[in-house]
N, C-alpha and C. Protein backbone atom coordinates (compact mmCIF):
# COMPACT_ATOMS: atom_id res chain seq x y z
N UNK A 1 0.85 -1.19 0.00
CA UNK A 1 0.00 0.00 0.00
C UNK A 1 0.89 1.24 0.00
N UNK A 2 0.42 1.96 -1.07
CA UNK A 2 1.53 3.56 -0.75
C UNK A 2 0.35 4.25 -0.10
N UNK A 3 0.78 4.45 1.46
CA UNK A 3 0.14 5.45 2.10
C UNK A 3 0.23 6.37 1.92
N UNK A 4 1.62 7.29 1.49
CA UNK A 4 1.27 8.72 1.58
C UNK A 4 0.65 9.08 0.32
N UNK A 5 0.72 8.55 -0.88
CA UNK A 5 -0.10 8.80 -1.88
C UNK A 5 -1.53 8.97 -1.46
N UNK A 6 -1.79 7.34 -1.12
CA UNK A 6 -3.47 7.22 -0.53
C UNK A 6 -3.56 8.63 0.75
N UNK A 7 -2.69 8.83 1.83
CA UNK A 7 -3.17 10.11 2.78
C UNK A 7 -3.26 11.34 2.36
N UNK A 8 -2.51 11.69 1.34
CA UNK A 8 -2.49 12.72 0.28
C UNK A 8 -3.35 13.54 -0.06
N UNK A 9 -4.44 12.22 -0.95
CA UNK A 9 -5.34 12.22 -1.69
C UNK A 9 -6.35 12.30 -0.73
N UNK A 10 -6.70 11.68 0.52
CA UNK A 10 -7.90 11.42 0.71
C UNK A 10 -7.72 10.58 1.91
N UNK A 11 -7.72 11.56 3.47
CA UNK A 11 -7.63 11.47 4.19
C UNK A 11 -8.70 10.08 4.92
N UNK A 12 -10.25 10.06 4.71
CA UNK A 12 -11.31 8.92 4.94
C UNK A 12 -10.67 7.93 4.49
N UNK A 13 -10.39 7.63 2.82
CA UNK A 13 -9.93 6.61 2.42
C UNK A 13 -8.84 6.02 2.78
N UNK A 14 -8.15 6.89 4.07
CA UNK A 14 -6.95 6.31 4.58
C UNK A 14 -7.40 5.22 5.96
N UNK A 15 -8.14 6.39 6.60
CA UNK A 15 -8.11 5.91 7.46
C UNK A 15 -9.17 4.28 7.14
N UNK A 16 -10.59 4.12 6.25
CA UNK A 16 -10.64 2.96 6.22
C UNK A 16 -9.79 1.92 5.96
N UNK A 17 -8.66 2.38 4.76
CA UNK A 17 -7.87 1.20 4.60
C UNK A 17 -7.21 1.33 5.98
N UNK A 18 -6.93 2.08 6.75
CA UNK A 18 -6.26 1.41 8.14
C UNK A 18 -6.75 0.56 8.95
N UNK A 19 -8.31 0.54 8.85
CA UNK A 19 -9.28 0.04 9.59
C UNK A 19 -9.17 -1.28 9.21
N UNK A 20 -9.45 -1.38 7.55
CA UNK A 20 -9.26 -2.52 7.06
C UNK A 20 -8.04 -3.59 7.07
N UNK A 21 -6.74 -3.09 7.60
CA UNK A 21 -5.32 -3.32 7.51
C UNK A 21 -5.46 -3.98 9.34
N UNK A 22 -6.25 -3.26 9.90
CA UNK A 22 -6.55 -3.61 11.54
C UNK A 22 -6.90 -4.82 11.42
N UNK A 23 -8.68 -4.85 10.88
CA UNK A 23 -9.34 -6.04 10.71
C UNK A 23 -8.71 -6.98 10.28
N UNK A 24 -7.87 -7.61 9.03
CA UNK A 24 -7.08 -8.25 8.64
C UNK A 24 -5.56 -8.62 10.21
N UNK A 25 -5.45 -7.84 10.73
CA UNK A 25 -4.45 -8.02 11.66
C UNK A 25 -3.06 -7.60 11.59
N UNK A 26 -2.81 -6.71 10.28
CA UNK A 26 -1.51 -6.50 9.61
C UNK A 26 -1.57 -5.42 10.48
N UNK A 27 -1.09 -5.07 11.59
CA UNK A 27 -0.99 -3.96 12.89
C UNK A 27 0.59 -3.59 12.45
N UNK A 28 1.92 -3.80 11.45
CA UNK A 28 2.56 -3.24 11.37
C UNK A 28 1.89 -2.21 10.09
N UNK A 29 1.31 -2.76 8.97
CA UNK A 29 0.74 -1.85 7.90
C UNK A 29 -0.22 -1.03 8.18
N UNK A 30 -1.01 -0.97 9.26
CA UNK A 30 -2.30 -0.71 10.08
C UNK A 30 -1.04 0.78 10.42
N UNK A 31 0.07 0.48 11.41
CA UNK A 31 0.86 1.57 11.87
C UNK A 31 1.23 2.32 10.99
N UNK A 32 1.66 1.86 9.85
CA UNK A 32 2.38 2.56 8.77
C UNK A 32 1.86 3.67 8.36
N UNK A 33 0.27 3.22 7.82
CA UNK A 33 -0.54 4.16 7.26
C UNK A 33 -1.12 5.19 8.62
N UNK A 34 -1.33 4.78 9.79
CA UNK A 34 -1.41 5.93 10.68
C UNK A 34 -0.61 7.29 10.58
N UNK A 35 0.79 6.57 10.54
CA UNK A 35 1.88 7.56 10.55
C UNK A 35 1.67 8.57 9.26
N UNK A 36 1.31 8.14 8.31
CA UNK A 36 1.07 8.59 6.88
C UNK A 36 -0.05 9.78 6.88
N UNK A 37 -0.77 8.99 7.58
CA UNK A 37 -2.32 9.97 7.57
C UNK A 37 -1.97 10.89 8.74
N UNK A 38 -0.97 11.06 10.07
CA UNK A 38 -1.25 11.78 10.80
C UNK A 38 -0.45 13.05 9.86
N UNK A 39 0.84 12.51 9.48
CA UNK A 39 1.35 13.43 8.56
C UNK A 39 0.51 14.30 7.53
N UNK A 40 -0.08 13.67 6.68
CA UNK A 40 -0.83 14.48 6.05
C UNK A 40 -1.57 15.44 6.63
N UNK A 41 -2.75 15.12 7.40
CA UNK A 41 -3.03 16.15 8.37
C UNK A 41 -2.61 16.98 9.40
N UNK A 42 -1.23 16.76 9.67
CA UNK A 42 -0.33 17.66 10.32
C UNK A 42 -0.09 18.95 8.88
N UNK A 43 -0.23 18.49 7.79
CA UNK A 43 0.73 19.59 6.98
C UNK A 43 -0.74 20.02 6.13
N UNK A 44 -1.55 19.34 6.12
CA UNK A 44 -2.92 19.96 5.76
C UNK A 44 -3.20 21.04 6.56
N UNK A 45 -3.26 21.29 8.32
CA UNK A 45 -3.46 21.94 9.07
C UNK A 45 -2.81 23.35 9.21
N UNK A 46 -1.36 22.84 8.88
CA UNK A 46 -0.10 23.59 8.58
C UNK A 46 -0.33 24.80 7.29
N UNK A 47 -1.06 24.44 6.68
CA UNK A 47 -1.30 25.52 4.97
C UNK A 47 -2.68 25.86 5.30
N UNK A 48 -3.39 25.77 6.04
CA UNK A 48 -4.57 25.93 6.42
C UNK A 48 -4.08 27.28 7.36
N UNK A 49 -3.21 26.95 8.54
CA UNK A 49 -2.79 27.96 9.04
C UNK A 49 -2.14 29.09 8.43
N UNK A 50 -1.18 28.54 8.03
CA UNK A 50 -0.53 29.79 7.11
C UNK A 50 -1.08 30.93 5.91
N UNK A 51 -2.11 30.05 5.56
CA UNK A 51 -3.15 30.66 4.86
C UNK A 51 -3.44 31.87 5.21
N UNK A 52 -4.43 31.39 6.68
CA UNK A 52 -4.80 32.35 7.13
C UNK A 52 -3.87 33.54 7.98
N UNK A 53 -2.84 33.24 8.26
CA UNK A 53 -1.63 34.02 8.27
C UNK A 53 -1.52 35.28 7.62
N UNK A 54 -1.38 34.89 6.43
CA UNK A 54 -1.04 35.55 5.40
C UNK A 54 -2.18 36.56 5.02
N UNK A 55 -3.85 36.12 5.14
CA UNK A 55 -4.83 36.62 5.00
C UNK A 55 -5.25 37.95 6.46
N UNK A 56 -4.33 37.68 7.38
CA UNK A 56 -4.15 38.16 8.49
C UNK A 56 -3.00 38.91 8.01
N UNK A 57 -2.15 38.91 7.82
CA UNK A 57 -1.10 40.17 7.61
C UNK A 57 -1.89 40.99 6.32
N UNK A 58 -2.14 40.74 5.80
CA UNK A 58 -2.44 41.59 4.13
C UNK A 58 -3.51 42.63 4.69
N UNK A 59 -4.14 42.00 5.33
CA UNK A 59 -5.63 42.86 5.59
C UNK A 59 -4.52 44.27 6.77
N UNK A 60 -4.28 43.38 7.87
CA UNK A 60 -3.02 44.71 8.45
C UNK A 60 -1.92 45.65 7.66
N UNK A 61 -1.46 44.98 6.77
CA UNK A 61 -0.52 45.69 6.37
C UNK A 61 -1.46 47.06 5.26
N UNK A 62 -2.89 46.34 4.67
CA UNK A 62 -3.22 47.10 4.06
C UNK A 62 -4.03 48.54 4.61
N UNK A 63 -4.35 48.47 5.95
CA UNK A 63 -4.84 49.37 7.04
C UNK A 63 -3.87 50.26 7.14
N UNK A 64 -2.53 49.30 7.86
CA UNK A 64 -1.36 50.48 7.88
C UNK A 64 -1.03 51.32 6.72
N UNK A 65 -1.10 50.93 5.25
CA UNK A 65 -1.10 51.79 3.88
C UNK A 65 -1.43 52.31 4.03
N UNK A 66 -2.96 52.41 3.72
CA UNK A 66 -4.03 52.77 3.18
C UNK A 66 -5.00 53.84 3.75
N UNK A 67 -4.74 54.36 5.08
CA UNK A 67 -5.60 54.76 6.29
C UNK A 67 -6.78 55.36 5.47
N UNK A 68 -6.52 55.92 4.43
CA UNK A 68 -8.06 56.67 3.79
C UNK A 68 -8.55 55.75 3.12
N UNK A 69 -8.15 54.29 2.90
CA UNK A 69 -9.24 53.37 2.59
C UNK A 69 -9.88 52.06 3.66
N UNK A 70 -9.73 52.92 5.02
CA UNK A 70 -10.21 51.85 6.06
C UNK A 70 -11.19 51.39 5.46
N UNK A 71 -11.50 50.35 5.78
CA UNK A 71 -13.51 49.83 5.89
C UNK A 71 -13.45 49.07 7.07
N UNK A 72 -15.03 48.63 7.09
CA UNK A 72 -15.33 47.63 8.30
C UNK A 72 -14.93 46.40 7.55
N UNK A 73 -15.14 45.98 6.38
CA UNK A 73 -14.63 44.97 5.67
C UNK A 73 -13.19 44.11 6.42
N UNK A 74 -12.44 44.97 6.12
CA UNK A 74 -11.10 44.72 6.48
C UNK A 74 -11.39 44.61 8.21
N UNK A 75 -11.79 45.25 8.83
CA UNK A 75 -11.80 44.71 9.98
C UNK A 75 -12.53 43.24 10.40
N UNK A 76 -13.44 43.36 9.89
CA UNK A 76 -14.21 41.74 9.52
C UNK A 76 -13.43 40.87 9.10
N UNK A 77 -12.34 41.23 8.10
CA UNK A 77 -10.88 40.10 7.59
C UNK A 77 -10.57 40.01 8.87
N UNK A 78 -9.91 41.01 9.46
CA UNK A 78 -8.79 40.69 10.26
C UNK A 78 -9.18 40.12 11.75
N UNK A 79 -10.35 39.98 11.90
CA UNK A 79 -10.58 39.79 13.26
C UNK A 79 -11.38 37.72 12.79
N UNK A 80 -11.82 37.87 11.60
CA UNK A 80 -12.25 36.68 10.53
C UNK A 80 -11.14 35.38 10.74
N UNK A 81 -10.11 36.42 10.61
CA UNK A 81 -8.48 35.22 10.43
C UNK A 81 -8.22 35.40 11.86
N UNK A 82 -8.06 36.21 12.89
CA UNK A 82 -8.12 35.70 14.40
C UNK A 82 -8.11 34.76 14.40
N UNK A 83 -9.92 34.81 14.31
CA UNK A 83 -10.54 33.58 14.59
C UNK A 83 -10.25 32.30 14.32
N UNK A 84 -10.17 31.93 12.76
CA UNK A 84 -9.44 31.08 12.22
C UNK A 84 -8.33 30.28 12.67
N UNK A 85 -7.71 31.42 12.71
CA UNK A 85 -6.12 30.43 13.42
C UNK A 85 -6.67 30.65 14.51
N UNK A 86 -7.22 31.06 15.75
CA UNK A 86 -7.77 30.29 16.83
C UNK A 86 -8.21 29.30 16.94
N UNK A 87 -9.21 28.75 15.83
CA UNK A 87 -9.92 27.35 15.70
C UNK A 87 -8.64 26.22 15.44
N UNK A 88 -7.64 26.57 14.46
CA UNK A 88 -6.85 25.95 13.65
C UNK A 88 -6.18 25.65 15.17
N UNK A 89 -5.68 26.73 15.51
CA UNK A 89 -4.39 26.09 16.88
C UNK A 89 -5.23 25.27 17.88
N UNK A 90 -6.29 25.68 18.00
CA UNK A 90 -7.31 24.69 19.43
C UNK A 90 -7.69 23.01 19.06
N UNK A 91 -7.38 23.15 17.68
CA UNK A 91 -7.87 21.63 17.18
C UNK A 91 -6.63 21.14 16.77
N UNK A 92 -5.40 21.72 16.86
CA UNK A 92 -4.13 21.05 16.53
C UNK A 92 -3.04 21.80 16.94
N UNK A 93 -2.62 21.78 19.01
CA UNK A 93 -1.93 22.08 19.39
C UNK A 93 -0.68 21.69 19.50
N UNK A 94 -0.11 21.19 18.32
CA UNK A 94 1.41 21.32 18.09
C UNK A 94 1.54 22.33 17.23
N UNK A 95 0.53 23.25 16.79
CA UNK A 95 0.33 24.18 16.23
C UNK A 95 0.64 25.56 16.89
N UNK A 96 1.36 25.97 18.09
CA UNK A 96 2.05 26.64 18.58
C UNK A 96 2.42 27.90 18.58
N UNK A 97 2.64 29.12 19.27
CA UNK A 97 3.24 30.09 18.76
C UNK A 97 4.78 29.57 18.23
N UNK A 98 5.47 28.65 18.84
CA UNK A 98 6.48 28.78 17.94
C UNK A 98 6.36 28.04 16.75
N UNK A 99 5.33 27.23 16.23
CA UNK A 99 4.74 27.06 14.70
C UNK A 99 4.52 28.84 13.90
N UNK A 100 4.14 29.11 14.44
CA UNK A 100 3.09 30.36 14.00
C UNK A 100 4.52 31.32 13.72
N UNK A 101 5.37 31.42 14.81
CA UNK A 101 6.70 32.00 14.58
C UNK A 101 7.63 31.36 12.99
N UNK A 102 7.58 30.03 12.91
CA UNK A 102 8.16 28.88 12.30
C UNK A 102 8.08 29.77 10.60
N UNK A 103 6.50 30.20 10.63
CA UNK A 103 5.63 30.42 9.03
C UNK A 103 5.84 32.06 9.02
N UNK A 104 6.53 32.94 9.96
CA UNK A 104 5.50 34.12 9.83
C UNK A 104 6.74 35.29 8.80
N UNK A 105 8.03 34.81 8.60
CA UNK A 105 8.59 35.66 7.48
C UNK A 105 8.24 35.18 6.34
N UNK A 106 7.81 34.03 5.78
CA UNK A 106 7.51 33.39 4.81
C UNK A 106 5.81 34.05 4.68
N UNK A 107 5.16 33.88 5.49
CA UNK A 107 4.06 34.46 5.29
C UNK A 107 3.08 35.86 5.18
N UNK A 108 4.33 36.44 5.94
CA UNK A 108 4.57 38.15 5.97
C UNK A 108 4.86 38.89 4.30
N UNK A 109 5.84 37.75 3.50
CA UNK A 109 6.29 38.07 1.98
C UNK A 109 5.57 37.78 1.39
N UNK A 110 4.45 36.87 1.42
CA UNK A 110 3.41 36.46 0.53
C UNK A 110 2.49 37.67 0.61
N UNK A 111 2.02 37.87 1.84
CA UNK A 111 0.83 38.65 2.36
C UNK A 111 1.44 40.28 1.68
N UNK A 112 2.60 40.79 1.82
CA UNK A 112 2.98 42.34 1.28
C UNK A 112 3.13 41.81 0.09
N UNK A 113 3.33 41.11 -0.73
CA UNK A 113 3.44 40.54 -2.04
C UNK A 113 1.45 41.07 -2.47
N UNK A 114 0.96 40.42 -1.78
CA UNK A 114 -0.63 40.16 -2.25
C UNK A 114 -1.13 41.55 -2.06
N UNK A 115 -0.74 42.15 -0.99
CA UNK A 115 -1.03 43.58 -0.52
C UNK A 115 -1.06 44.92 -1.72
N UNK A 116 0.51 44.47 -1.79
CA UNK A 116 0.92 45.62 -3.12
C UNK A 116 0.39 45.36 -4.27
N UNK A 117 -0.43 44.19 -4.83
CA UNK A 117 -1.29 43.91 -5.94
C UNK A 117 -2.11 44.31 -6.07
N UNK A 118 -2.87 44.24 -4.36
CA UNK A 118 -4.18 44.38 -4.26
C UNK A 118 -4.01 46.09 -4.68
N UNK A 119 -3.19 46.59 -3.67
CA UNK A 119 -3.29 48.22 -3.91
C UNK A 119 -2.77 48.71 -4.94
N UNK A 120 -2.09 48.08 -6.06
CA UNK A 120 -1.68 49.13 -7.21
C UNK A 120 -0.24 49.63 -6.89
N UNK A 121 0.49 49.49 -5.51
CA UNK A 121 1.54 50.16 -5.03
C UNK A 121 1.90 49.32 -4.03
N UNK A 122 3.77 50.11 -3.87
CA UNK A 122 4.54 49.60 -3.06
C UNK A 122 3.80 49.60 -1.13
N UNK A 123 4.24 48.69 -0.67
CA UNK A 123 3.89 48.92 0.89
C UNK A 123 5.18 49.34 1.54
N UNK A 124 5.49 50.32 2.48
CA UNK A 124 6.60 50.67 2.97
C UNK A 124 6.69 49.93 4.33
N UNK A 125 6.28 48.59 4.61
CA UNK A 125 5.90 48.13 5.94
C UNK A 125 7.39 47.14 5.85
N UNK A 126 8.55 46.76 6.13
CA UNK A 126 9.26 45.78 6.12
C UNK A 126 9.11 44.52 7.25
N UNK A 127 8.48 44.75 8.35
CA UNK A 127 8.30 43.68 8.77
C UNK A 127 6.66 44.09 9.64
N UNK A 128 6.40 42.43 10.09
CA UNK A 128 4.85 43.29 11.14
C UNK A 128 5.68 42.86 12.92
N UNK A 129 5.25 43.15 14.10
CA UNK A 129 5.61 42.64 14.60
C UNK A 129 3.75 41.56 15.85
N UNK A 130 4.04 40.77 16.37
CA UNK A 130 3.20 39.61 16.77
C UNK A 130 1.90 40.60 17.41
N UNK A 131 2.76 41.94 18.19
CA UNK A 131 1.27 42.44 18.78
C UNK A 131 0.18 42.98 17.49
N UNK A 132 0.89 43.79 16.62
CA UNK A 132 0.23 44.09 15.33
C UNK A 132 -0.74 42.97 14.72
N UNK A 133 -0.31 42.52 14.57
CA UNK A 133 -1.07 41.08 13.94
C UNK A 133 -2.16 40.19 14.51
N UNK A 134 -2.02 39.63 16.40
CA UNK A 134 -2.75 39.42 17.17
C UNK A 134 -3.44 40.16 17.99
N UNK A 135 -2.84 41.22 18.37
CA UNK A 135 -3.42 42.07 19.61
C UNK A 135 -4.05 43.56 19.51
N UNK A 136 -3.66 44.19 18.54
CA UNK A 136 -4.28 45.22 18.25
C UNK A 136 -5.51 45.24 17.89
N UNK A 137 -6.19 46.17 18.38
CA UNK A 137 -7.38 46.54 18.15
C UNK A 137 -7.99 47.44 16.87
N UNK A 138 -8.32 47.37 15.97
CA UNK A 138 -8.87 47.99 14.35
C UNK A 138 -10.05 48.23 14.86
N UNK A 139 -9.95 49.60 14.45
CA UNK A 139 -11.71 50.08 14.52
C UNK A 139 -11.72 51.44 13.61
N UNK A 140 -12.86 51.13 13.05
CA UNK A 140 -13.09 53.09 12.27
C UNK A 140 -13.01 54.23 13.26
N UNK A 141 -12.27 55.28 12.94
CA UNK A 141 -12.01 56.19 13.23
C UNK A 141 -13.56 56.99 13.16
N UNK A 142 -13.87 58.47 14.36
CA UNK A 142 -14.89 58.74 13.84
C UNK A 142 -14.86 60.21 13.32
N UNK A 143 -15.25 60.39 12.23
CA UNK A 143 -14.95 61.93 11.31
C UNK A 143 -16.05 62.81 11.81
C-alpha cells in the first residue's frame, strides 16, 4: 500500500484502509498508514494555518497603507483570520506560537506581495511585529 499517496489524496480513504489493515491483523501496515495519515493532516493543518496568516497580515498591512481606505470589511478580515487560526491552533496544538513564529517571514512576503497587488503600489511596511497582527485593536475612526 503507498500510504502517503493514498493520505495525500484522501484522508477517509486512509483511514478505512487502516481500519481494514486492523481487521485483517496487519498492525505493522495498520501503523504505517497511521503515521502517513497523521502526517498528512499535520501539513494539511499547517497551509490551512498559514493561509490564514497571510490573510491576516495583508488585511493589516493594508490598514497600515491605506488609512483613507479603512472599511469595516477589512476589519471583519482581520478579526475573521483571528478567529481562524484560533480554531486551527485549538484543534491542533502542536500548532504553537512557535509554529506560527516557524511560518510568519515566509508568510509576511506572501501577504505584502498580495497587498501591493491588491493596492496598485509599493507597501513601505518591512516587517509586522506579533502584537500588530494578534493584539491590536482595528476600529473606524470617527470623522
Amino acid at each position: 500500500m503507498n500510504w502517503q499517496t493514498l493520505s495525500s489524496a484522501s484522508p477517509y480513504k486512509t483511514a478505512v484502509a487502516i481500519k481494514e489493515e486492523l481487521q485483517e491483523g496487519r498492525i505493522t501496515e495498520a501503523s504505517n498508514g497511521l503515521e502517513e495519515l497523521i502526517d498528512a493532516l499535520s501539513k494539511s493543518e499547517r497551509r490551512a494555518l498559514k493561509g490564514q496568516l497571510v490573510r491576516l497580515m495583508l488585511h493589516v498591512i493594508k490598514w497600515q497603507t491605506q488609512p483613507e481606505r479603512r472599511s469595516l470589511s477589512w476589519i471583519a478580515g482581520i478579526e475573521d483570520a483571528r478567529d481562524e487560526i484560533a480554531d486551527i491552533r485549538e484543534e491542533t496544538p502542536s500548532l504553537n506560537d512557535q509554529a506560527v513564529k516557524d511560518l510568519w517571514d515566509k508568510a509576511f512576503a506572501i501577504a505584502r506581495r498580495d497587498a501591493e497587488a491588491e493596492m496598485g503600489r509599493g507597501a513601505d511596511i518591512a516587517a509586522l511585529a506579533w502584537p500588530q497582527v494578534f493584539d491590536a485593536t482595528y476600529i473606524m475612526e470617527r470623522r
